[in-house]
Protein backbone atom coordinates (compact mmCIF):
# COMPACT_ATOMS: atom_id res chain seq x y z
CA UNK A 1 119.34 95.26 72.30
CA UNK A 2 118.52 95.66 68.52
CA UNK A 3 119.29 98.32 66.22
CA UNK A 4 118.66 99.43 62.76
CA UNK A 5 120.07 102.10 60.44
CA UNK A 6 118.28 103.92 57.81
CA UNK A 7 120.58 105.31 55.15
CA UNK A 8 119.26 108.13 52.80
CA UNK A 9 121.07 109.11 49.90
CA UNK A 10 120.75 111.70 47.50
CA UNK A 11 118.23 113.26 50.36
CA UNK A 12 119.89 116.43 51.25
CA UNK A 13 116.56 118.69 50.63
CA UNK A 14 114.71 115.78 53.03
CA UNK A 15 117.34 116.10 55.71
CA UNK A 16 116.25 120.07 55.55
CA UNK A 17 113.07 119.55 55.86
CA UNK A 18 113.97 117.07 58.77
CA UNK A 19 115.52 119.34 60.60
CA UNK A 20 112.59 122.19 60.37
CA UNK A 21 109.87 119.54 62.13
CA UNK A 22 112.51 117.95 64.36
CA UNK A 23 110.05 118.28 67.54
CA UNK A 24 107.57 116.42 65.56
CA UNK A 25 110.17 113.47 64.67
CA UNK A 26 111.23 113.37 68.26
CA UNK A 27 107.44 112.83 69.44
CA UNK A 28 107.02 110.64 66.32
CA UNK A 29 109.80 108.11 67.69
CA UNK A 30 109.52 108.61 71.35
CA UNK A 31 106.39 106.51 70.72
CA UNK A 32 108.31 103.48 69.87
CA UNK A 33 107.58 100.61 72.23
CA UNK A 34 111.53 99.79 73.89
CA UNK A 35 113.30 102.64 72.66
CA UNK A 36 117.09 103.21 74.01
CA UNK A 37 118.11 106.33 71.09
CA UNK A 38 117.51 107.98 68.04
CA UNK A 39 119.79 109.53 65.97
CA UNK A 40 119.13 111.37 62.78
CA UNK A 41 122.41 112.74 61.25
CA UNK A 42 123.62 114.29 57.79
CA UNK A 43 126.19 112.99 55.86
CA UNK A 44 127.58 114.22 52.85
CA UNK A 45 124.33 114.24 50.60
CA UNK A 46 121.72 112.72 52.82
CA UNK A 47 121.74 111.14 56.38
CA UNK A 48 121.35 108.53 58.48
CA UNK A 49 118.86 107.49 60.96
CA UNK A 50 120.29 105.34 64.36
CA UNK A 51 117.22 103.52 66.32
CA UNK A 52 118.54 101.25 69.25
CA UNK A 53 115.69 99.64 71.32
CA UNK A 54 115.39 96.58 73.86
CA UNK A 55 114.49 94.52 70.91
CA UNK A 56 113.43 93.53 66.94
CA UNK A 57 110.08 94.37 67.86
CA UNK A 58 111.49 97.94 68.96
CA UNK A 59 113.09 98.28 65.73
CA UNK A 60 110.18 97.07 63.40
CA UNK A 61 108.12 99.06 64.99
CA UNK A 62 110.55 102.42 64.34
CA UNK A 63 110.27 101.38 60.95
CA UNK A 64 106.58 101.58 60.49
CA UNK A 65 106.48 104.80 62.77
CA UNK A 66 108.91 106.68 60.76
CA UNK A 67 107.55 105.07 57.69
CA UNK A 68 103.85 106.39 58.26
CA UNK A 69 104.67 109.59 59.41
CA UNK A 70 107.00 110.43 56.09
CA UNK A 71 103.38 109.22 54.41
CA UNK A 72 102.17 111.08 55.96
CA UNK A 73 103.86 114.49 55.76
CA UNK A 74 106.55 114.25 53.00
CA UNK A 75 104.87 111.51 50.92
CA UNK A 76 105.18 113.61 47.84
CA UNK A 77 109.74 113.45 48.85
CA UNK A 78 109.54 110.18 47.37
CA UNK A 79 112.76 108.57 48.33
CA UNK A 80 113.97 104.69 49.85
CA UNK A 81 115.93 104.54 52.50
CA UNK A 82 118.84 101.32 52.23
CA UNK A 83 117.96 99.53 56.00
CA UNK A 84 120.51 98.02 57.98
CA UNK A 85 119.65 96.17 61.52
CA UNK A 86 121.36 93.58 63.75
CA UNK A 87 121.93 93.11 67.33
CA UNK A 88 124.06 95.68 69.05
CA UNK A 89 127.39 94.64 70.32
CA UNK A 90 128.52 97.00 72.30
CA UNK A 91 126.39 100.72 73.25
CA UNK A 92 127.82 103.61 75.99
């Protein structure tokens, strides 16, 4: 398995916003080819988005999903995510 980790900072109005079109995200990602989970969680002043799928090609392909549908409805947020991926270790 692969994962990758999106961390937002400074994005506490775009984890709002997140959280208002949640059923939208969740369709948005259960489209990803190999998907295991999705997490999106706050932290302090932003959040952090957890994708774990079968493979890279699972993950890259979160990242352009999640990437075109922010274009598409919260391009005007403006914000970049720092990405983190690597193969998982260990997952319950």
């Amino acid at each position: 398995m692969y994962a990758v980790v999106r961390t937002f900072s400074g994005a506490k109005g775009l984890f709002d916003l997140l959280e208002t079109r949640k059923a939208e995200v969740d369709a948005a990602m259960r489209s990803v080819p190999g998907l295991v989970s999705y997490t999106l969680l706050r932290s302090g002043d932003g959040g952090v988005s957890v994708t774990v799928c079968q493979d890279k090609q699972g993950t890259d392909a979160s990242i352009q999903v999640a990437r075109e549908w922010v274009e598409q409805n919260l391009s005007w947020f403006g914000w970049s995510p720092l990405i983190e991926e690597g193969t998982v270790i260990v997952h319950i």
